[in-house]
C-alpha atoms as a PDB file:
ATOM      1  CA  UNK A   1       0.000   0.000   0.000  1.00  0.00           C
ATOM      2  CA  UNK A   2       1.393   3.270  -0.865  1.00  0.00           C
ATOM      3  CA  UNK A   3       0.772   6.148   1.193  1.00  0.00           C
ATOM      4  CA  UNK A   4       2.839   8.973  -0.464  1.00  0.00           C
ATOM      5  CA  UNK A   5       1.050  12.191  -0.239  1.00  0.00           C
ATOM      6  CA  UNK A   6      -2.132  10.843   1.888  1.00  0.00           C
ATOM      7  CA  UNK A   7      -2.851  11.566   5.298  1.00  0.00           C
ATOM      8  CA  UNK A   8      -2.359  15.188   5.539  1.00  0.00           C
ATOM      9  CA  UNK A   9      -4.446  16.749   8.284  1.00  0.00           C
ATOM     10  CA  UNK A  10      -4.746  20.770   8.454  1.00  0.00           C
ATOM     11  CA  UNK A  11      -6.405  21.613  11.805  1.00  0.00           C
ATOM     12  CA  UNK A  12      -7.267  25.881  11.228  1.00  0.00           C
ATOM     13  CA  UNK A  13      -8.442  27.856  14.120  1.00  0.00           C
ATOM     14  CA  UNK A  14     -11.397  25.673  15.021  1.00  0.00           C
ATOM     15  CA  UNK A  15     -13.080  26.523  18.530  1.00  0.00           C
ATOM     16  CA  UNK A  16     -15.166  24.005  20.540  1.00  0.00           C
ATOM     17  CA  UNK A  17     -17.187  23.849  23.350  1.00  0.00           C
ATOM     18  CA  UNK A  18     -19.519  21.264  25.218  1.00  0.00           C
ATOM     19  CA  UNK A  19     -22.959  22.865  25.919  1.00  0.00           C
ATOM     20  CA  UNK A  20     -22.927  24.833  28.650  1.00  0.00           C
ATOM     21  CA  UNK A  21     -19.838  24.458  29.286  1.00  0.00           C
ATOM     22  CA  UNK A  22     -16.557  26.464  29.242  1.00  0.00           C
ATOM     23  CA  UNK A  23     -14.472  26.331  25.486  1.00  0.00           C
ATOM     24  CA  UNK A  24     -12.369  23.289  24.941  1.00  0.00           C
ATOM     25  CA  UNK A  25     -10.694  25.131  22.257  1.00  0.00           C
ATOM     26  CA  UNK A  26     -10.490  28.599  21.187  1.00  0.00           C
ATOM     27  CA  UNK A  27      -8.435  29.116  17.771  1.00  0.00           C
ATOM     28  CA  UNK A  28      -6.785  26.538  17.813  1.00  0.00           C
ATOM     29  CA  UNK A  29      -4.373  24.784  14.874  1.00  0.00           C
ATOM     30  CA  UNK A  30      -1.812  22.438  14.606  1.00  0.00           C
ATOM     31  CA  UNK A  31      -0.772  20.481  11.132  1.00  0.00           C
ATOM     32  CA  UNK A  32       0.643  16.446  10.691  1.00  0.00           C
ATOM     33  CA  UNK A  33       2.183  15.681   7.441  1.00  0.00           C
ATOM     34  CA  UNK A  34       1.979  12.261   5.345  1.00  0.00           C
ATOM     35  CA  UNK A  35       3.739   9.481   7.242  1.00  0.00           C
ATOM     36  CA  UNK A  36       4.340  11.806  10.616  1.00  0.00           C
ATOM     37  CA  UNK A  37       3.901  10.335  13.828  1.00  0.00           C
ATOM     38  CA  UNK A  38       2.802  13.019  15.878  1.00  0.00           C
ATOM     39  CA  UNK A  39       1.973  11.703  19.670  1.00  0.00           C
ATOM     40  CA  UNK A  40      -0.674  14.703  21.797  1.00  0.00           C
ATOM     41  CA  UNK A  41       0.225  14.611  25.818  1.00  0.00           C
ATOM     42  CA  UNK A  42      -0.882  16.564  28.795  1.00  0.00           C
ATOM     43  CA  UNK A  43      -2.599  16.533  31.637  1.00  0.00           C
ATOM     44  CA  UNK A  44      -6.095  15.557  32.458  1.00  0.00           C
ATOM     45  CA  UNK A  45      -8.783  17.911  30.999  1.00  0.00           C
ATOM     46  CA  UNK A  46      -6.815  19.496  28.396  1.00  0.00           C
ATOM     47  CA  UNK A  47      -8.901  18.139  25.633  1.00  0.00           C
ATOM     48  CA  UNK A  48      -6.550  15.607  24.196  1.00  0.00           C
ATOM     49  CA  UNK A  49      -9.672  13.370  23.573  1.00  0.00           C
ATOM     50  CA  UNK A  50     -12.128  16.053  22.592  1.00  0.00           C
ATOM     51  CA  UNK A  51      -9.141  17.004  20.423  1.00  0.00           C
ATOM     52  CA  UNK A  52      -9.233  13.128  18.904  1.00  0.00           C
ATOM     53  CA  UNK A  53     -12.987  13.156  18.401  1.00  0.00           C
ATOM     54  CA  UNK A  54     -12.589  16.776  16.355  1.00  0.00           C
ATOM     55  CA  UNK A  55     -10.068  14.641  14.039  1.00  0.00           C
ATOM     56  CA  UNK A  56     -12.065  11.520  13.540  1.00  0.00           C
ATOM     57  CA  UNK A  57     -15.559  13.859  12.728  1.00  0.00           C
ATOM     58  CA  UNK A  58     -17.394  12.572  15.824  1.00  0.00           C
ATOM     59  CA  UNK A  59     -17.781  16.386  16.751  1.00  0.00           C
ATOM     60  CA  UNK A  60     -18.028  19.290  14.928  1.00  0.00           C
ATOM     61  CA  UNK A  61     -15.811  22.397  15.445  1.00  0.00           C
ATOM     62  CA  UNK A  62     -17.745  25.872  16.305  1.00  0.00           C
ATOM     63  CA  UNK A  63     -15.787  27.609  13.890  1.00  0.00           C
ATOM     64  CA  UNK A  64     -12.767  26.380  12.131  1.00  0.00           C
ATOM     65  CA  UNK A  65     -11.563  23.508   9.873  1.00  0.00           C
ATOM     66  CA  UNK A  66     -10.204  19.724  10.140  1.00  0.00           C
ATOM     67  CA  UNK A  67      -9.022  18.790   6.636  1.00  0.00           C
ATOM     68  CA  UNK A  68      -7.598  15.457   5.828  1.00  0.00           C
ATOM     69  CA  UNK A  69      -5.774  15.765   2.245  1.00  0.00           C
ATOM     70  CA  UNK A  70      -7.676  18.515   1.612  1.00  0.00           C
ATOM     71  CA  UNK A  71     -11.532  17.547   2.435  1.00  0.00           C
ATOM     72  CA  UNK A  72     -13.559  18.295   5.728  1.00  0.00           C
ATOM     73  CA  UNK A  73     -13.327  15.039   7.926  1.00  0.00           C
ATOM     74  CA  UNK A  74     -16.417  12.940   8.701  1.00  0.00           C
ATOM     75  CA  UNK A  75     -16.099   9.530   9.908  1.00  0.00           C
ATOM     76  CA  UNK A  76     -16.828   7.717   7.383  1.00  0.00           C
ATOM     77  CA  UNK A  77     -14.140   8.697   5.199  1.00  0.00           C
ATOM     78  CA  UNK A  78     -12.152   5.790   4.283  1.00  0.00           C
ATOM     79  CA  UNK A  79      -9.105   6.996   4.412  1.00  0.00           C
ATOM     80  CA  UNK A  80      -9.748   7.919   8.315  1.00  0.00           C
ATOM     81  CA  UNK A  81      -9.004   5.608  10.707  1.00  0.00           C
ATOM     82  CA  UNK A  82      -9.463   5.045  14.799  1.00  0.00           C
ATOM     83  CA  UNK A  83      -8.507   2.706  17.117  1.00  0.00           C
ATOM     84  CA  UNK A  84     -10.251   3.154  21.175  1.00  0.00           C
ATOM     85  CA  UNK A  85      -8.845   2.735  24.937  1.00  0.00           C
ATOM     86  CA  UNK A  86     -10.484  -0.476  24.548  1.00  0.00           C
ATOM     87  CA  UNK A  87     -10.654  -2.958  21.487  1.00  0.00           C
ATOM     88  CA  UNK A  88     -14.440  -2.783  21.015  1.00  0.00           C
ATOM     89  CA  UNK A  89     -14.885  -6.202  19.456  1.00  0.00           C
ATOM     90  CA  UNK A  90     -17.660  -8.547  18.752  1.00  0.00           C
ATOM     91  CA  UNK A  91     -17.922 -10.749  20.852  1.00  0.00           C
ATOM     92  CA  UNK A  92     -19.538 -13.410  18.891  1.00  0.00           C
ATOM     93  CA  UNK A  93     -17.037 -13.032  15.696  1.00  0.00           C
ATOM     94  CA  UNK A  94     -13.590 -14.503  15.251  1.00  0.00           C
ATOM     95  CA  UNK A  95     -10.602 -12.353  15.204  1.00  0.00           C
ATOM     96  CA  UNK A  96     -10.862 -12.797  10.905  1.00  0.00           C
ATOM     97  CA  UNK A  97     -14.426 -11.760  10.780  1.00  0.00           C
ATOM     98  CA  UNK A  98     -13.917  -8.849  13.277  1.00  0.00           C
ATOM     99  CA  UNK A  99     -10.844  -7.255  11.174  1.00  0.00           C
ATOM    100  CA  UNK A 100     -13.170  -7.804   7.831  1.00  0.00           C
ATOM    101  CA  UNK A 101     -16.535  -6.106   8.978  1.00  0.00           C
ATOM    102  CA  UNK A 102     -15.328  -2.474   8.140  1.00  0.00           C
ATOM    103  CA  UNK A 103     -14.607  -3.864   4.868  1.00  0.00           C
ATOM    104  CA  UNK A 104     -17.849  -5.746   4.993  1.00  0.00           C
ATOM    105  CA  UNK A 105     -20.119  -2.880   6.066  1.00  0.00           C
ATOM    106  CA  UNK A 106     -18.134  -0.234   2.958  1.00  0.00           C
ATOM    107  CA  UNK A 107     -19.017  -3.091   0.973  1.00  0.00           C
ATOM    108  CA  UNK A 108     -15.535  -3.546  -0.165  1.00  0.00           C
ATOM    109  CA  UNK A 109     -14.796  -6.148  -2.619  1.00  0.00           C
ATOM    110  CA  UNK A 110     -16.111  -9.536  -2.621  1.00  0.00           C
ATOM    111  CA  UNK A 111     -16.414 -11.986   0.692  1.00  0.00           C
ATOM    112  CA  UNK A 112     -13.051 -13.958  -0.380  1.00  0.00           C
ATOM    113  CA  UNK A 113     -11.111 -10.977  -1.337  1.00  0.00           C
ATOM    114  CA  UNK A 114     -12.142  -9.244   2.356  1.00  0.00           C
ATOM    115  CA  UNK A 115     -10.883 -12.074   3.987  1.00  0.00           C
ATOM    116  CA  UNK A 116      -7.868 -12.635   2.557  1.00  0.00           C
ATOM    117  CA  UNK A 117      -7.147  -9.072   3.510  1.00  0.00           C
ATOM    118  CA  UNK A 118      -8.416  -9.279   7.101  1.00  0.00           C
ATOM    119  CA  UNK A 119      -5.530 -12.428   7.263  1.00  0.00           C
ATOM    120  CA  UNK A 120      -2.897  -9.788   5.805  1.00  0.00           C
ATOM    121  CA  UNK A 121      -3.854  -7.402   8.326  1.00  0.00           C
ATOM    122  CA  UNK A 122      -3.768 -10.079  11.116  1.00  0.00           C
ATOM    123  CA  UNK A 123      -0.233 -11.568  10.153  1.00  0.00           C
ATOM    124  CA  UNK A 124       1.052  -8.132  10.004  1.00  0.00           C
ATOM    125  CA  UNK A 125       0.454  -7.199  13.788  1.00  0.00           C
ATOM    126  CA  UNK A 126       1.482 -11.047  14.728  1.00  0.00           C
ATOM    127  CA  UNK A 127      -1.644 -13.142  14.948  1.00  0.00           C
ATOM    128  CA  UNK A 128      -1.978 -14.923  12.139  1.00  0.00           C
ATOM    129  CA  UNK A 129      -2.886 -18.216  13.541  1.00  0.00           C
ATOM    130  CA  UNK A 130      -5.236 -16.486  15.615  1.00  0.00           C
ATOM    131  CA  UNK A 131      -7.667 -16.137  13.089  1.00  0.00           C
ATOM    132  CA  UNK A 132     -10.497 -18.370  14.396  1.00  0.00           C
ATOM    133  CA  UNK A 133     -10.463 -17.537  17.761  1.00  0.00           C
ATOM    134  CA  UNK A 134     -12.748 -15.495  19.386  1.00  0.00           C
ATOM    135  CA  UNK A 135     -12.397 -12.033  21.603  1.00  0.00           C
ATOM    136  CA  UNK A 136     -12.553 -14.345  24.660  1.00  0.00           C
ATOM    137  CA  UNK A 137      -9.584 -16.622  24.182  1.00  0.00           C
ATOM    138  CA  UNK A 138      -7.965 -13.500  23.233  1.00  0.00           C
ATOM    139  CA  UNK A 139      -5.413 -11.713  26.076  1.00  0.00           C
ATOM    140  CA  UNK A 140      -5.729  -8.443  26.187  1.00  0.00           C
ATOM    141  CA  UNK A 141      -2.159  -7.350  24.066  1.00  0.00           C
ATOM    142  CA  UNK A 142      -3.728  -9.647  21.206  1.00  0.00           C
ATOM    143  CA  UNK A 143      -7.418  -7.958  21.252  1.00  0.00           C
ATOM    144  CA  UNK A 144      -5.873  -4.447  20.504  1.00  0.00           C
ATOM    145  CA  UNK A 145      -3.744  -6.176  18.350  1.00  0.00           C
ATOM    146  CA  UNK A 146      -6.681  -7.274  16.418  1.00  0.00           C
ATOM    147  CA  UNK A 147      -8.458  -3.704  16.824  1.00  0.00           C
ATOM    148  CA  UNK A 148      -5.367  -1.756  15.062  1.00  0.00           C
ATOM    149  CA  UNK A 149      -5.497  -4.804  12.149  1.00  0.00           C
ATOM    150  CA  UNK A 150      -9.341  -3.566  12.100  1.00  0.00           C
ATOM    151  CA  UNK A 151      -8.164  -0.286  11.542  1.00  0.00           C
ATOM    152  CA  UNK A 152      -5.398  -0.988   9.331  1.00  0.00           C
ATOM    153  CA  UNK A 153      -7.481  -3.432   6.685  1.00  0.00           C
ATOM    154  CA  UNK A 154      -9.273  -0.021   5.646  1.00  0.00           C
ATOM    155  CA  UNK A 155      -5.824   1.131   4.655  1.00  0.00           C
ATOM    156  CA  UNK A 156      -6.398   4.059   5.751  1.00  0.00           C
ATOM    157  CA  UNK A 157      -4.190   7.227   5.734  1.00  0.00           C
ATOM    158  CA  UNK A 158      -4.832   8.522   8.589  1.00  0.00           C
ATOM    159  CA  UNK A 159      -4.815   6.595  11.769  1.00  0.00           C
ATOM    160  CA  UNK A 160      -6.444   7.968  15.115  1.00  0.00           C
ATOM    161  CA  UNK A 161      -5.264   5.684  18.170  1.00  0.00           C
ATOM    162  CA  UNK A 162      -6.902   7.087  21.981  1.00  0.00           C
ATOM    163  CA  UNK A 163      -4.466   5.373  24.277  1.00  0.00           C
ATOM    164  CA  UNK A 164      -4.682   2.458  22.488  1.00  0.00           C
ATOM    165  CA  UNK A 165      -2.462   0.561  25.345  1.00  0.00           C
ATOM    166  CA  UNK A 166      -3.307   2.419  28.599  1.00  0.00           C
ATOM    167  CA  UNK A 167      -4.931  -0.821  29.805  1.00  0.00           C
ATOM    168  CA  UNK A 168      -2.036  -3.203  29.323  1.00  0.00           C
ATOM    169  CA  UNK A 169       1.020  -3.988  31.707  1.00  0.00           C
ATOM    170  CA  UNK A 170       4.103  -2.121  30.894  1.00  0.00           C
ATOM    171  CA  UNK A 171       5.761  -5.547  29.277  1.00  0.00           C
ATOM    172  CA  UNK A 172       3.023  -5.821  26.988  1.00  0.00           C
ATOM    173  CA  UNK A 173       2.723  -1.996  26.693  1.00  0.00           C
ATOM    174  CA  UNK A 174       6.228  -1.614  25.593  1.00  0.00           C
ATOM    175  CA  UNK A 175       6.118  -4.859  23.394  1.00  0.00           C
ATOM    176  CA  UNK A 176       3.385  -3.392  21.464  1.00  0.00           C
ATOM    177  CA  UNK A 177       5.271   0.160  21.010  1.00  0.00           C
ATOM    178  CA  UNK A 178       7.685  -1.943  19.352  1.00  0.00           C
ATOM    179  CA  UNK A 179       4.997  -3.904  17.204  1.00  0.00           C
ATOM    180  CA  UNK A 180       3.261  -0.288  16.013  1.00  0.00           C
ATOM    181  CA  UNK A 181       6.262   1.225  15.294  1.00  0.00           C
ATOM    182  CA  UNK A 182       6.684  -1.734  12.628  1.00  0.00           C
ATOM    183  CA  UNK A 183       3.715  -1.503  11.317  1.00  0.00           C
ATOM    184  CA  UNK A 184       3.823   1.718  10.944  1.00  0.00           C
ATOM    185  CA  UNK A 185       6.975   1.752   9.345  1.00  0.00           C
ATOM    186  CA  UNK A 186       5.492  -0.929   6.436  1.00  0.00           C
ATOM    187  CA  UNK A 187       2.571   1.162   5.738  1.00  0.00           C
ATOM    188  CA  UNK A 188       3.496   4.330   6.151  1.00  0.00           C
ATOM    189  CA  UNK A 189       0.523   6.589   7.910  1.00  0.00           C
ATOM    190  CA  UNK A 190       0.127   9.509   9.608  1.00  0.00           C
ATOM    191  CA  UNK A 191      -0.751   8.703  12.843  1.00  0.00           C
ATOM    192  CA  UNK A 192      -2.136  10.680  15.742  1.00  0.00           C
ATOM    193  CA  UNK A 193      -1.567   8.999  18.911  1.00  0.00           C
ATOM    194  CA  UNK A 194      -3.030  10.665  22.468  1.00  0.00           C
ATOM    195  CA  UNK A 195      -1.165   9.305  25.684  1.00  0.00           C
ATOM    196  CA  UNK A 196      -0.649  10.224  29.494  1.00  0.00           C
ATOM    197  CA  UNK A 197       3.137   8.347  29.245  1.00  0.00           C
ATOM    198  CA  UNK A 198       6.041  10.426  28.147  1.00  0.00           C
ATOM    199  CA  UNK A 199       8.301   7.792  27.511  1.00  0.00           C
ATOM    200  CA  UNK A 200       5.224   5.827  25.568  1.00  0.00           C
ATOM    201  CA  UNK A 201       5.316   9.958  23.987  1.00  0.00           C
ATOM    202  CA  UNK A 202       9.666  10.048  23.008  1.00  0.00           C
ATOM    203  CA  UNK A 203       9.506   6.509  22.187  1.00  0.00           C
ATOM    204  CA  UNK A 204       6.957   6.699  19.493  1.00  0.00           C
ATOM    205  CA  UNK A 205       6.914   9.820  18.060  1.00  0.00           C
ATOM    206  CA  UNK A 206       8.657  11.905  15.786  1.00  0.00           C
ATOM    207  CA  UNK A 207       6.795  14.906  17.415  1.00  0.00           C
ATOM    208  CA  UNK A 208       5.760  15.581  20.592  1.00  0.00           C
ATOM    209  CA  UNK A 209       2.551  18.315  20.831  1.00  0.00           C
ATOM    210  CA  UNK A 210       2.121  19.521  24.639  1.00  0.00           C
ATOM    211  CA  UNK A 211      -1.509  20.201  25.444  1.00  0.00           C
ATOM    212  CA  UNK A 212      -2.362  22.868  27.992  1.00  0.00           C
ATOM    213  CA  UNK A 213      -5.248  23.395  30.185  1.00  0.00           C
ATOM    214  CA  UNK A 214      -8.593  24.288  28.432  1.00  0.00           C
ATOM    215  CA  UNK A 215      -8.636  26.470  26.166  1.00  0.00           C
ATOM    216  CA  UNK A 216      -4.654  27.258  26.443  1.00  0.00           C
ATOM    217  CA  UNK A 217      -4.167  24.905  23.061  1.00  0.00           C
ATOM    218  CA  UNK A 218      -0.930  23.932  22.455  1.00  0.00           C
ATOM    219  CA  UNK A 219       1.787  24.098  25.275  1.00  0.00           C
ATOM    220  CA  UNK A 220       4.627  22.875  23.771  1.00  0.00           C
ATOM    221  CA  UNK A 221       5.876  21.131  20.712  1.00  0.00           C
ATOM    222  CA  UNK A 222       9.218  18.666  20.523  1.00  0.00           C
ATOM    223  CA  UNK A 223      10.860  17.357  17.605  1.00  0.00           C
ATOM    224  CA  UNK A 224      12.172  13.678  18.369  1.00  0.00           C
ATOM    225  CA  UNK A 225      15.389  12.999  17.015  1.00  0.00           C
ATOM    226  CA  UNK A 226      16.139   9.698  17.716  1.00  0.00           C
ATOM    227  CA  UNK A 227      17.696   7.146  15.049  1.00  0.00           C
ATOM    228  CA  UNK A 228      14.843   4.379  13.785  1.00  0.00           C
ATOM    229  CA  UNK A 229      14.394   1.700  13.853  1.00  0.00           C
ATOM    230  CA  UNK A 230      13.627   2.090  17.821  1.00  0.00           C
ATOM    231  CA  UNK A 231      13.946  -0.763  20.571  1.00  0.00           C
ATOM    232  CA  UNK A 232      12.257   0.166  23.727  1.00  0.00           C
ATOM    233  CA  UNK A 233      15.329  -0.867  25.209  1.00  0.00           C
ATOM    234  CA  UNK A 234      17.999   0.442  23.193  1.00  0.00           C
ATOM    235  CA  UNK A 235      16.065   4.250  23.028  1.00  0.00           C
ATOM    236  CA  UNK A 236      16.078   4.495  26.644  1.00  0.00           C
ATOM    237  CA  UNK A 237      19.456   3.871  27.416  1.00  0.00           C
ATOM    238  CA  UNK A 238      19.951   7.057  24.403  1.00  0.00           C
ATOM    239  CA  UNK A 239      21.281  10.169  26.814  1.00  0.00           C
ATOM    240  CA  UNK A 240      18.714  12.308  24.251  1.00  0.00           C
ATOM    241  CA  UNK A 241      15.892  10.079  25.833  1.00  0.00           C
ATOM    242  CA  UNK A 242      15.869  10.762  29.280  1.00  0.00           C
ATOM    243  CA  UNK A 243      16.585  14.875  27.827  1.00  0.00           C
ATOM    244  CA  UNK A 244      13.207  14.749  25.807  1.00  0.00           C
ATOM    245  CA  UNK A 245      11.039  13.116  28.952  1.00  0.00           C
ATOM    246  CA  UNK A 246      12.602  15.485  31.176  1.00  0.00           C
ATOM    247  CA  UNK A 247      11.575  18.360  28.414  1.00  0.00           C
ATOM    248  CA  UNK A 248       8.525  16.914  28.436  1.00  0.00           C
ATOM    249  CA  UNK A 249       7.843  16.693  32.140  1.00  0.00           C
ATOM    250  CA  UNK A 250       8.494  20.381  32.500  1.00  0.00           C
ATOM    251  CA  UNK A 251       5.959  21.350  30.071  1.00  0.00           C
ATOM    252  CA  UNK A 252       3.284  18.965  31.242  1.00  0.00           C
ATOM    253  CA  UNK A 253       4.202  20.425  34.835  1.00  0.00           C
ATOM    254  CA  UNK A 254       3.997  24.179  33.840  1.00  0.00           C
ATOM    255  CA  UNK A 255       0.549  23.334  31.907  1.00  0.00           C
ATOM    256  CA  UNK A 256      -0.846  21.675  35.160  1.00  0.00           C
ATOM    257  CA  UNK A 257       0.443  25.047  37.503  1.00  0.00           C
ATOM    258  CA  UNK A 258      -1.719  27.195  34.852  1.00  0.00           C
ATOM    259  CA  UNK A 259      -4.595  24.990  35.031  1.00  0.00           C
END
């Protein structure tokens, strides 16, 4: 799959607000480019999640824009995708037939093509003889897993993830940093990744955007210049590792004194 040129999200001066409530946002913008991976921290109550559902068209700005390659975002734009906290399956479908039913339900190509591409997707994020299992006799790790290869089998070029591993024990947390950041580097999307972790944040990302209390916007931005392909291990033991969390800590500190 070739993602040149797709998944480029312009986010101009939009404003939000829950009703009767204070602004989430007030003029706010930020931009990710094709194949960035651009990971949004800060504290509790910034908006990082109000911020996500803005992206993925769940809510509508009060004023501004969110363009992905070029068109206003709604969520069922193909080339949009989003992967939750939790996996979200169905309980009563195998692994297989949960990856295929966005491809099912757009309709996309005929029952044997889907899934043969729903097995792609599931050998690509390591459970490929997992295919007839259901949710159940699923750990945890492997039910996101097959929630991103949900995701992924739309192909799309943008991919949303709302702390996609907050759930999961740091060995199995850090093992699937590892197993997204291949992915990602086959395929090749932008993705927009919300998390509370800093190191999850410098591990991941090749930008780090700061969120500050409601309505502040952005914080902070840091570019991460570490060399790829990442280990979990190798990057920490990286002197420029523990610099960017400790960056990082100060701005998520200064954002929580101003809240």
């Amino acid at each position: 799959m070739d993602q040149t040129n797709k998944g480029r999200l312009s986010v101009e001066r939009i404003g939000f607000r829950y009703p009767g409530g204070q602004a989430v946002f007030q003029d706010f913008s930020f931009h990710a480019e094709p194949g960035e991976f651009v990971a949004l921290l800060g504290p509790s109550g910034c908006g990082k999640s109000t911020l996500l559902n803005l992206l993925a068209g769940f809510h509508a700005p009060t004023h501004g824009t969110v363009l992905l390659d070029g068109a206003p975002v709604t969520p069922e734009m193909p080339q949009l995708g989003y992967v939750f906290q939790s996996p979200h399956l169905f309980p009563w479908l195998t692994a297989r037939e949960n990856v295929r039913f966005g491809l099912r339900m757009a309709n996309d190509a005929h029952a044997a093509a889907q899934r043969a591409r729903a097995q792609r997707y599931l050998d690509l994020v390591g459970l490929g003889a997992a295919g007839d299992r259901l949710p159940h006799e699923l750990s945890g790790g492997m039910q996101q897993r097959v929630a991103i290869a949900r995701a992924l089998a739309m192909e799309p070029g943008l991919l949303l993830m709302d702390e996609p591993f907050s759930a999961l024990d740091a060995i199995t947390r850090a093992s699937l940093n590892e197993e997204l950041l291949r992915i990602w580097s086959t395929l090749g999307q932008t993705i927009v990744f919300i998390t509370h972790d800093i190191d999850e944040a410098v591990f991941l990302a090749d930008r780090v955007i700061v969120l500050g209390t409601a309505p502040r916007g952005i914080q902070a931005e840091l570019e991460i210049d570490l060399p790829r392909p990442r280990t979990f291990h190798a990057a920490r033991q990286l002197p420029r590792f523990g610099e960017y969390a400790a960056t990082l800590m100060e701005h998520v500190a200064s954002a929580m004194e101003a809240a």
